[in-house]
Protein backbone atom coordinates (compact mmCIF):
# COMPACT_ATOMS: atom_id res chain seq x y z
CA UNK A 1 25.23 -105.44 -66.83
CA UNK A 2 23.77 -103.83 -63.68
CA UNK A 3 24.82 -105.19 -60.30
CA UNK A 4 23.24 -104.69 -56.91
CA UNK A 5 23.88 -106.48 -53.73
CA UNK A 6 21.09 -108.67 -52.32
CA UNK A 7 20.44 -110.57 -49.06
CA UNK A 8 21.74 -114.07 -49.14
CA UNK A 9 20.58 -115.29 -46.15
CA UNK A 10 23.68 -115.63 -43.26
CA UNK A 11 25.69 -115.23 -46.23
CA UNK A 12 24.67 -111.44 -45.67
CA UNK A 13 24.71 -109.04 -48.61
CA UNK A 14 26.40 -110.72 -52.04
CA UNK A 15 26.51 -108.48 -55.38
CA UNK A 16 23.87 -110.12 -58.45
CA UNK A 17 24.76 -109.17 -61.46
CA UNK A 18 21.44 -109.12 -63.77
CA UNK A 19 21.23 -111.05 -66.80
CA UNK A 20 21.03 -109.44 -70.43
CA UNK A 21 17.55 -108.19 -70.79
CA UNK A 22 15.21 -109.88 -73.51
CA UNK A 23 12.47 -107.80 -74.69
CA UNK A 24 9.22 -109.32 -73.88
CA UNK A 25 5.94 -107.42 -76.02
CA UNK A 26 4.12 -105.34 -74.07
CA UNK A 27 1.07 -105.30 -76.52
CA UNK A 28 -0.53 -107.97 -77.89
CA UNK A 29 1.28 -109.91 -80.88
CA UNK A 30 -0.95 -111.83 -81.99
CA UNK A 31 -3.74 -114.64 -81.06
CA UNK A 32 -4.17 -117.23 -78.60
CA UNK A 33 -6.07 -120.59 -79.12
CA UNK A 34 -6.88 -120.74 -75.65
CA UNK A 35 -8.81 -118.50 -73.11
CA UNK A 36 -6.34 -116.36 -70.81
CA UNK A 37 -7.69 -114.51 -67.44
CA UNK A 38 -5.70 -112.78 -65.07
CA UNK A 39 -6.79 -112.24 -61.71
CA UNK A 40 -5.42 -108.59 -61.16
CA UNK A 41 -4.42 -107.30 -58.16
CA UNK A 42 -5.51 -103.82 -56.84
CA UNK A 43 -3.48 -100.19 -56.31
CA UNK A 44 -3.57 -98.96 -52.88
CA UNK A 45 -3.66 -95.10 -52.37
CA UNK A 46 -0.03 -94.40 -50.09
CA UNK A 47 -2.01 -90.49 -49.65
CA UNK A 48 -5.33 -91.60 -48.35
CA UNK A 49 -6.21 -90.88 -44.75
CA UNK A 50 -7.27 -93.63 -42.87
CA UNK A 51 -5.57 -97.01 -40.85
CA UNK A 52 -4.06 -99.31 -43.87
CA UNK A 53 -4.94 -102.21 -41.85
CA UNK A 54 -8.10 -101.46 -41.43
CA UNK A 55 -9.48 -98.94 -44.45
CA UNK A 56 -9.62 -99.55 -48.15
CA UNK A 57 -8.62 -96.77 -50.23
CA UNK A 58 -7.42 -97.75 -53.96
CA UNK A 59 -5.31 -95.70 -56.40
CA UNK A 60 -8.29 -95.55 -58.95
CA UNK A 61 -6.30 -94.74 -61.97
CA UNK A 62 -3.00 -96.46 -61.39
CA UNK A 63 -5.50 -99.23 -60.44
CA UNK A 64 -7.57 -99.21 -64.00
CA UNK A 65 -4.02 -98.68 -65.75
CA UNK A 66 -3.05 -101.88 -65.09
CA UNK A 67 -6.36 -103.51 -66.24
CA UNK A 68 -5.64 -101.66 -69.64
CA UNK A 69 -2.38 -103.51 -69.69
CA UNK A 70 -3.42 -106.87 -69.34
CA UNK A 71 -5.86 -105.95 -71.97
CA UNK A 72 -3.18 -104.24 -74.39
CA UNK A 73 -1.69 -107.87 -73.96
CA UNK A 74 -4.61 -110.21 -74.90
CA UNK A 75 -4.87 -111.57 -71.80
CA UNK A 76 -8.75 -111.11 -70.14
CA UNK A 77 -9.06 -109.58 -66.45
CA UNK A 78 -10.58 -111.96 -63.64
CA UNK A 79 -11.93 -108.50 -61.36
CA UNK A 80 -12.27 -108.57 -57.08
CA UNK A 81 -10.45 -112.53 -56.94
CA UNK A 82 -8.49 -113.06 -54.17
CA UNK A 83 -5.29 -111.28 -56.14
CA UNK A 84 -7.13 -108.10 -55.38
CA UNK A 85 -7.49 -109.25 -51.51
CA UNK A 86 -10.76 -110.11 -51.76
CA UNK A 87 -11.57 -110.75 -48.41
CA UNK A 88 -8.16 -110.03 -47.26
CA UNK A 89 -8.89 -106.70 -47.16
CA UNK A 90 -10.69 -105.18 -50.07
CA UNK A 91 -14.25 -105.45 -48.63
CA UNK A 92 -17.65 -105.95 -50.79
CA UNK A 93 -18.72 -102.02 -51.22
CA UNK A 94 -14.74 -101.30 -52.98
CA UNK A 95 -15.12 -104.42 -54.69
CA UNK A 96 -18.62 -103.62 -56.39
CA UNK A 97 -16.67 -99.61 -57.26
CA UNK A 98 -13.76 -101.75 -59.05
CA UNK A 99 -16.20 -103.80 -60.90
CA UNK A 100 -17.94 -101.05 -62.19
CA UNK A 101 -15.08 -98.81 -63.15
CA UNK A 102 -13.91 -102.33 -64.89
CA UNK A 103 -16.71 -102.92 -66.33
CA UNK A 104 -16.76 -98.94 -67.97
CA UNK A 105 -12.87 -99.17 -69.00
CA UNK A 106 -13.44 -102.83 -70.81
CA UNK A 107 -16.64 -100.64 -72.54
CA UNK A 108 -13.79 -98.57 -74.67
CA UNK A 109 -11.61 -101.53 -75.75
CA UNK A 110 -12.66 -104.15 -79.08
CA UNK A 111 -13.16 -108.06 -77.40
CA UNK A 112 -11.95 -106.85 -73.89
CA UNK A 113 -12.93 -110.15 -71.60
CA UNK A 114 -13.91 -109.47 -67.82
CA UNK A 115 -15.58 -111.72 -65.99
CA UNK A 116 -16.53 -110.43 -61.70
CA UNK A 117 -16.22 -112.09 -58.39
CA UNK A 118 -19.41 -112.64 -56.51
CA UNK A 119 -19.34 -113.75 -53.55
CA UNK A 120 -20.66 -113.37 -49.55
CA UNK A 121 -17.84 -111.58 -48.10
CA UNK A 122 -20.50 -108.88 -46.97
CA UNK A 123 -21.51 -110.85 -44.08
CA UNK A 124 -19.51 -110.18 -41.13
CA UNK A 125 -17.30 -113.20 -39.81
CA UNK A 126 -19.50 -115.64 -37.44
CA UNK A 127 -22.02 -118.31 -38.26
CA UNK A 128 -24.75 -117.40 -40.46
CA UNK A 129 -27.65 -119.50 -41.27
CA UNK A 130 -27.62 -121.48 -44.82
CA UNK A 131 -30.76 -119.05 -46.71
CA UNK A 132 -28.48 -115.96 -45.55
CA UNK A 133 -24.99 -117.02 -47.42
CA UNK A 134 -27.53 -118.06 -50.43
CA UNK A 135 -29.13 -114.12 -49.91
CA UNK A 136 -25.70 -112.70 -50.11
CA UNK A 137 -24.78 -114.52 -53.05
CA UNK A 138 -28.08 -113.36 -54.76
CA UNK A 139 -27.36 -109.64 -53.78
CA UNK A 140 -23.48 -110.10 -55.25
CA UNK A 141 -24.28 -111.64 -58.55
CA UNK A 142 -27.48 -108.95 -58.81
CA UNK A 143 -25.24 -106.12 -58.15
CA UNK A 144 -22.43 -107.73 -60.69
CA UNK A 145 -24.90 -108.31 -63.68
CA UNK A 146 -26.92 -104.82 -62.88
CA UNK A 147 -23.54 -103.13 -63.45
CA UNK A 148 -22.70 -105.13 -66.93
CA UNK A 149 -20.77 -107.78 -65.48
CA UNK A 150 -19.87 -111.50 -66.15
CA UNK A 151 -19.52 -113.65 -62.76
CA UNK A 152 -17.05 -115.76 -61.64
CA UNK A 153 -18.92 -117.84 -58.33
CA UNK A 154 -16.22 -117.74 -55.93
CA UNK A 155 -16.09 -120.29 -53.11
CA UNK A 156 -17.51 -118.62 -49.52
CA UNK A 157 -16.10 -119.01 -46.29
CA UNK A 158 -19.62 -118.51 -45.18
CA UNK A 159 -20.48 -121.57 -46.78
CA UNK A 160 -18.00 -123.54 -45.84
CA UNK A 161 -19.16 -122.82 -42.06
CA UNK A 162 -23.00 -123.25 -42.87
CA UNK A 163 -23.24 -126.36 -45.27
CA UNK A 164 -23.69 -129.18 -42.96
CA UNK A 165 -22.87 -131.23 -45.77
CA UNK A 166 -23.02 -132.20 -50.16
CA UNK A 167 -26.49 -131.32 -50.34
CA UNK A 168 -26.40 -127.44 -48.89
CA UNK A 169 -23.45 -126.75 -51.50
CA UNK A 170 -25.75 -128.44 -54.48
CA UNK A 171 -28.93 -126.58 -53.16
CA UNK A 172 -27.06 -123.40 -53.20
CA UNK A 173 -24.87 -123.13 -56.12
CA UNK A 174 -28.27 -124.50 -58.08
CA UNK A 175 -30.80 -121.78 -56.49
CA UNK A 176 -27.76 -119.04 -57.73
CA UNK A 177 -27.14 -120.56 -61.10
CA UNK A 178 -30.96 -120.98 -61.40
CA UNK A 179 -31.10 -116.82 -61.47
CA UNK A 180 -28.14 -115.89 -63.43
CA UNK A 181 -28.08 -114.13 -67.04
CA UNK A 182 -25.11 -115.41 -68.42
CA UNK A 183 -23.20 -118.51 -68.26
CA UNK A 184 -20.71 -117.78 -65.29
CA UNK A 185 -17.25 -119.80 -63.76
CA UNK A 186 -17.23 -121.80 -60.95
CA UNK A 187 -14.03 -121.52 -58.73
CA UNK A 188 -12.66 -123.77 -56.06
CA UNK A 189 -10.07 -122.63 -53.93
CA UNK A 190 -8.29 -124.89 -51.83
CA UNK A 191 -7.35 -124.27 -48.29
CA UNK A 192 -3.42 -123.35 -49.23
CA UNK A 193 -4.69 -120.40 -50.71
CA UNK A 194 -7.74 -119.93 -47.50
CA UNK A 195 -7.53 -121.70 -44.63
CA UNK A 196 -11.33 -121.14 -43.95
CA UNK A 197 -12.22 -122.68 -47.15
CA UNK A 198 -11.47 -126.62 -45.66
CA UNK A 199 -13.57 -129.13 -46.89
CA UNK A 200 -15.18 -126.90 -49.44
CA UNK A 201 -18.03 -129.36 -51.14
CA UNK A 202 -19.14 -130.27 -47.92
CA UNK A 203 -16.55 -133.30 -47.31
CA UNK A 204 -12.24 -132.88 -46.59
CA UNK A 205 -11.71 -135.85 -48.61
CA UNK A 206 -10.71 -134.37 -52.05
CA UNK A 207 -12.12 -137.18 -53.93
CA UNK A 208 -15.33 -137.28 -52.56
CA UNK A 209 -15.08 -133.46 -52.61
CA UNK A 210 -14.71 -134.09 -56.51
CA UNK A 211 -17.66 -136.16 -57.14
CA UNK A 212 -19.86 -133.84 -55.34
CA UNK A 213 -18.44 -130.55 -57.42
CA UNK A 214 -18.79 -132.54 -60.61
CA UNK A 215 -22.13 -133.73 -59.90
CA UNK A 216 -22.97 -130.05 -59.21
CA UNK A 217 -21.40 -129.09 -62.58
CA UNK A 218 -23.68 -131.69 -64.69
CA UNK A 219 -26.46 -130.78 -63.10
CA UNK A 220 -26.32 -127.23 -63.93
CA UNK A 221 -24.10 -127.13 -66.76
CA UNK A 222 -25.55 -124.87 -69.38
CA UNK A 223 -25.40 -122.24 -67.03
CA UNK A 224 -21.40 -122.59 -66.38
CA UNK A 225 -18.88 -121.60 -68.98
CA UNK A 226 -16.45 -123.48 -66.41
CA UNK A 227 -14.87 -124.05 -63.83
CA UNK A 228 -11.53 -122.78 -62.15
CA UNK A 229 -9.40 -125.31 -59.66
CA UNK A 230 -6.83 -123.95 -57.52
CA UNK A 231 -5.80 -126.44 -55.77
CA UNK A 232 -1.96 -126.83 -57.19
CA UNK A 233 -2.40 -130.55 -58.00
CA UNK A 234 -2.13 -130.97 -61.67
CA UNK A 235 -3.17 -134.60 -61.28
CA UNK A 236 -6.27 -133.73 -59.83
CA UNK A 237 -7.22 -131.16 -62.49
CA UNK A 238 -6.31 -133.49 -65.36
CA UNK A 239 -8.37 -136.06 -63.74
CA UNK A 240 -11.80 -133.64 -63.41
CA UNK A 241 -10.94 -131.49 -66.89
CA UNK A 242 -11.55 -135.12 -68.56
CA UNK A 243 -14.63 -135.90 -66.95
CA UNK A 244 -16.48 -132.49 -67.26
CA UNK A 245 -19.82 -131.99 -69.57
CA UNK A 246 -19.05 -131.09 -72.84
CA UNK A 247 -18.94 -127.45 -73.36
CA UNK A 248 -17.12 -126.80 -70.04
CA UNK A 249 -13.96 -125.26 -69.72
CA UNK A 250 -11.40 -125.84 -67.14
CA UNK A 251 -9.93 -122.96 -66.08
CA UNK A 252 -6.57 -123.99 -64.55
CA UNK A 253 -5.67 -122.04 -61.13
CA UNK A 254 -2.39 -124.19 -60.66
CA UNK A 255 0.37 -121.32 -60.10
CA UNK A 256 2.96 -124.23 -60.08
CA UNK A 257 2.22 -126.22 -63.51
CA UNK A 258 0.44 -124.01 -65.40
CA UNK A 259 2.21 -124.31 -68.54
CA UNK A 260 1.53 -128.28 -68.73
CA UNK A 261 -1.72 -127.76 -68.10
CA UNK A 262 -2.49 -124.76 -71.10
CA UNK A 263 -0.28 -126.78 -73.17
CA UNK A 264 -2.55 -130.28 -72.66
CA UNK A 265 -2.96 -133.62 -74.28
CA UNK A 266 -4.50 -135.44 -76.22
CA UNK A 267 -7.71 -135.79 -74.54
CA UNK A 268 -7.72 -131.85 -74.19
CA UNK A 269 -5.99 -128.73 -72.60
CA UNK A 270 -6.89 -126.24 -69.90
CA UNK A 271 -7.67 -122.52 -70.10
CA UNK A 272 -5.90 -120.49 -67.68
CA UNK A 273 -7.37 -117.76 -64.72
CA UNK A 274 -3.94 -117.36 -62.82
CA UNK A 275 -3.13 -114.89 -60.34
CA UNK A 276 0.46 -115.71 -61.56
CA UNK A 277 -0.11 -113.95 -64.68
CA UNK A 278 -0.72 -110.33 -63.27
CA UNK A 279 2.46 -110.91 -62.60
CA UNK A 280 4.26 -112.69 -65.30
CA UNK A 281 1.34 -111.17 -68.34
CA UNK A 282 4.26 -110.23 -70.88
CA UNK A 283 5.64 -113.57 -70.90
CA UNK A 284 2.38 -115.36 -70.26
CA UNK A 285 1.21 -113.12 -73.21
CA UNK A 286 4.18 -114.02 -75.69
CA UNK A 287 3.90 -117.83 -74.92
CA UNK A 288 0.22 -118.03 -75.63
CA UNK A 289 1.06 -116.98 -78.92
CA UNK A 290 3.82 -119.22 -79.65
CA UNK A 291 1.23 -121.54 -78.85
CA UNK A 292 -1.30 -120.48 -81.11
CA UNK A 293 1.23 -120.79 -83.70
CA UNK A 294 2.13 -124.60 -83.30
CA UNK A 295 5.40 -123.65 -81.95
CA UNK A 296 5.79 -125.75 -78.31
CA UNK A 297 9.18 -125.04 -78.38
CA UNK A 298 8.91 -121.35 -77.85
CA UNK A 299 5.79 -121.79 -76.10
CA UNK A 300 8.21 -123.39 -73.33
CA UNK A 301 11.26 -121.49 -73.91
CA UNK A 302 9.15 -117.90 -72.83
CA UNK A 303 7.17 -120.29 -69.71
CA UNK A 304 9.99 -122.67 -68.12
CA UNK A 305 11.44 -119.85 -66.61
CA UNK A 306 8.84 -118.22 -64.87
CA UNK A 307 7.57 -121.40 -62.46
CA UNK A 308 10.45 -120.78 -60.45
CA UNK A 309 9.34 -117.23 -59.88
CA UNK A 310 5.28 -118.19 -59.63
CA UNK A 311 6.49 -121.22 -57.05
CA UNK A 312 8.38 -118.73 -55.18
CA UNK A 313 6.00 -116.32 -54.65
CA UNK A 314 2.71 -118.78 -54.55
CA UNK A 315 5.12 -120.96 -51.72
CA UNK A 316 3.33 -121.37 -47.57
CA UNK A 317 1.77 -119.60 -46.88
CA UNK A 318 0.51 -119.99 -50.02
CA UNK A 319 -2.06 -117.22 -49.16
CA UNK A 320 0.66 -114.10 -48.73
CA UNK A 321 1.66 -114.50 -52.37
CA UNK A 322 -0.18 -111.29 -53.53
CA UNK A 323 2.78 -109.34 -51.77
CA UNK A 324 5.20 -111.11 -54.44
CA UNK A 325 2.85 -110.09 -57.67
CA UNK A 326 2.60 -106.47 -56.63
CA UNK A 327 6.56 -106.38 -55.69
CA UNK A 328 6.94 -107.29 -59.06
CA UNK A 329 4.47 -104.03 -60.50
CA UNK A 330 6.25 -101.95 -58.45
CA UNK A 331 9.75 -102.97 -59.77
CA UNK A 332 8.25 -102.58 -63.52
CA UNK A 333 7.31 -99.28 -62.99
CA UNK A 334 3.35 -100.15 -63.20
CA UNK A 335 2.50 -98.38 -59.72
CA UNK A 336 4.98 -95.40 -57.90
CA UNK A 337 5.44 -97.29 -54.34
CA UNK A 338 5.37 -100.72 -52.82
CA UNK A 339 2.24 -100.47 -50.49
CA UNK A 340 -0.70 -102.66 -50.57
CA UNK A 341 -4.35 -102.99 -49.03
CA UNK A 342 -4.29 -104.16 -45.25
CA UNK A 343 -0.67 -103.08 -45.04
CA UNK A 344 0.50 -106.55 -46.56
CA UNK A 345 3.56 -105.28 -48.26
CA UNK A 346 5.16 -106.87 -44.78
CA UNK A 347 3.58 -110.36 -45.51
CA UNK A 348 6.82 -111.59 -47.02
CA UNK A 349 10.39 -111.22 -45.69
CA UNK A 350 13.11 -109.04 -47.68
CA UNK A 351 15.04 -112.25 -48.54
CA UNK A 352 11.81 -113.46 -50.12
CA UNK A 353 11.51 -109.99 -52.10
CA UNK A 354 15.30 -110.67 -53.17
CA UNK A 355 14.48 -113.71 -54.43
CA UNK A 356 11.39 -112.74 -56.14
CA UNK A 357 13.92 -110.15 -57.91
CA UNK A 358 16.36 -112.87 -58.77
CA UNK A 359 13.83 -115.14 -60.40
CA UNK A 360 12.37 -112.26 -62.32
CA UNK A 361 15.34 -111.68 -63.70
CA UNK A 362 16.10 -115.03 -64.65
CA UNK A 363 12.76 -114.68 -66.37
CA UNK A 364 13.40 -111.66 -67.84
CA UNK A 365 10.50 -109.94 -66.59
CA UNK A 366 12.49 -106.96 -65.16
CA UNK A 367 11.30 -104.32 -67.93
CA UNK A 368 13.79 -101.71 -67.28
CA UNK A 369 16.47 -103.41 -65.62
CA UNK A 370 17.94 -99.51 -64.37
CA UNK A 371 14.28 -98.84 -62.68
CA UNK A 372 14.24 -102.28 -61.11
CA UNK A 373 17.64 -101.92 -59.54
CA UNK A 374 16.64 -97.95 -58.49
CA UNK A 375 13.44 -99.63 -56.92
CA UNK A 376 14.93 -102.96 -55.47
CA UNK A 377 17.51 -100.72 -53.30
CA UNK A 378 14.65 -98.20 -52.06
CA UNK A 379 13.41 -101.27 -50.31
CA UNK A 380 16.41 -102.88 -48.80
CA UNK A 381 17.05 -99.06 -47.57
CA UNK A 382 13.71 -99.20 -45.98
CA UNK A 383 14.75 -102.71 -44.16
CA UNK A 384 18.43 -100.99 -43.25
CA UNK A 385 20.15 -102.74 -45.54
C-alpha cells in the first residue's frame, strides 16, 4: 500500500497509509430510476494572461472533458451553478460561452441531460430597482434557450436586495416562467452556501419562507419540472417534497444527507442536483444503479462512505467548498494543476486538503492511488511541507 505523510494538525506530519483501492466504473453500468444532475465545476487556464482574482480565463477543453465524464457516467450536467463559481468569479459573458460549448458537446452524445443557470449576476453589485433584476432574468433565460438550453432559475442576490417582500418574488418568478419554452428548475440556495441570499422568499423565517416558495410553485407549476433545495436540512426538504403539485420533482441539494433523501420513503424519494457529485460521480454513479436494481444494500455500501468526504468539504464556510471538489479532479488526474477561477485554490487550509485526501480514500475515490500520492505531495511542497 502507498504511504505518504500528511498534516495532522500540532501533531505535525504523520505517515497514512492508503487503503486497498476498489475499482469504481468510470462509464455508465447501467440505469438509474431516479434523475441525477451534477453541478460541474469549471477548468481554469494556469497559462492565460491576466489577474486570477480578477479575470476569467477557462481551460476550454479540459473544461468540456469533464462534462463528457459525467456524461460517460449517466449522471446529467447542472452548467454555470455555483460549483462553477457562478458569481464567485465566473461572470455572465464566460458563463453564456460554457453554456454554449455545453450545449454543442451534449449535441454528440444519445440522452445527454443539461439543464443552464440563468440568473442576474450581470448587474453590477448595488441596489437595482425590482423591473431591472426581472430584465436581467429575461435577457439570461433568452440567451440560455436561444443557444439550445434547458434553465435551471437560480436564486439572485439582486433579488434578494430589491423584493421588499412575498409578493415581488411571486410577481417575478411568474412574469419569467410566464415566457419560458420549456419546463425549467427552480433552485433555492440558502445563505450557508451565499450569504447575500438571506431571507430569500422575501421573509428569514424558513417556514414562512416555505409557504411563500410553495405557493409560487402551484401557481406556476406546469411550467417547473422542479425544484432544487439547498438548504442542508433534510427535514425541511422531506416536509416540502410531500406537499409539492403533482408532477414536480424535488431535486435534493443537501450535500450532507443526500443518500436518504435519493433513497426515500414511502410517500416518495428525491432526485438529486449535487455539487457533491462532480466530485464523488463514480460512486454516485455506481450507487444509483444498485438502486435501480432493488439492491439498498449496495446502494449504501458505495454512498455511506462518501458523506464524510461531501460534509468535509461542504463544512463553514459552507460557500469555499468548490476548492475541495476541484482538489479532488486534480488528484484523479481529470485537470494537470490545482488552480481555480478567482485564485480560490487558497480558500481552504492544507490540513483541510489532507483531510479531503483521507476521506477520499476511505471512499475509494482516489482512481490511481500512485497519481494521487505524486499530486498530494506537489501541494504540501508548495505549502513547505
Amino acid at each position: 500500500m502507498a504511504v505518504i505523510r500528511l498534516p495532522s494538525g500540532k501533531s505535525g506530519l504523520l505517515p497514512y497509509e492508503l487503503g486497498a483501492a476498489r475499482k469504481l466504473p468510470q462509464r455508465a453500468s447501467g440505469p438509474f430510476n431516479r434523475v441525477a444532475l451534477a453541478a460541474a465545476h469549471v477548468v481554469a487556464d494556469p497559462l492565460a494572461d491576466g489577474d486570477p482574482w480578477l479575470d476569467t480565463k477557462l481551460d476550454w477543453d479540459a473544461t468540456l472533458a469533464y462534462r463528457r465524464h459525467l456524461w460517460g457516467l449517466g449522471l446529467g450536467v447542472a452548467e454555470a451553478m455555483d460549483t462553477a463559481q457562478r458569481g464567485m468569479g465566473l461572470d455572465w459573458p464566460t458563463s453564456l460561452e460554457l453554456i454554449r460549448r455545453s450545449v454543442d458537446a451534449a449535441s454528440d452524445i444519445p440522452g445527454a441531460l443539461l439543464f443552464s443557470g440563468a440568473g442576474t449576476d450581470q448587474l453590477a453589485p448595488g441596489s437595482h430597482r425590482i423591473d431591472a433584476v426581472a430584465a436581467a432574468y429575461e435577457e439570461q433565460a433568452a440567451s440560455i434557450e436561444g443557444a439550445g438550453g434547458r434553465l435551471i432559475l437560480m436564486a439572485s442576490r439582486a433579488l434578494a436586495a430589491a423584493a421588499r417582500g412575498p409578493e415581488d418574488y411571486a410577481r417575478i418568478y411568474g412574469r419569467i416562467l410566464g415566457q419560458v419554452k420549456d419546463k425549467v428548475i427552480l433552485h433555492w440556495l440558502g445563505d450557508m452556501f451565499d450569504p447575500d441570499l438571506s431571507g430569500y422568499w422575501g421573509d428569514a423565517d424558513l417556514d414562512r419562507a416555505s409557504a411563500v416558495a410553495l405557493d409560487i410553485i402551484a401557481a406556476n407549476a406546469a411550467r417547473i419540472d422542479g425544484v432544487k433545495i439547498s438548504l442542508l436540512d433534510k427535514d425541511r426538504e422531506i416536509a416540502l417534497r410531500r406537499r409539492l403539485p403533482p408532477g414536480v420533482r424535488m431535486y435534493t441539494g443537501d450535500d450532507f444527507n443526500y443518500p436518504q433523501l435519493i433513497l426515500g420513503d414511502e410517500h416518495g424519494a428525491s432526485d438529486a442536483l449535487l455539487g457533491i457529485f462532480d466530485a464523488i460521480a463514480p460512486a454516485a454513479a455506481a450507487a444509483l444503479v444498485a438502486l435501480d436494481r432493488g439492491d439498498v444494500a449496495d446502494y449504501e455500501r458505495i454512498f455511506t462512505p462518501t458523506v464524510a468526504l461531501s460534509r468535509h468539504i461542504f463544512g463553514p464556510p459552507t460557500r469555499f467548498y468548490k476548492t475541495g471538489v476541484v482538489f479532488l479532479a486534480y488528484l484523479n488526474g481529470h485537470q494537470a494543476h490545482f488552480h481555480m477561477v478567482g485564485g480560490q485554490e487558497s480558500a481552504r487550509s492544507i490540513l483541510h486538503l489532507a483531510d479531503v485526501f483521507r476521506l477520499a480514500d476511505h471512499a475509494q475515490l482516489l482512481v490511481d492511488p500512485e497519481l494521487a500520492v505524486a499530486r498530494m505531495k506537489l501541494v504540501l511542497a508548495l505549502a513547505g511541507l
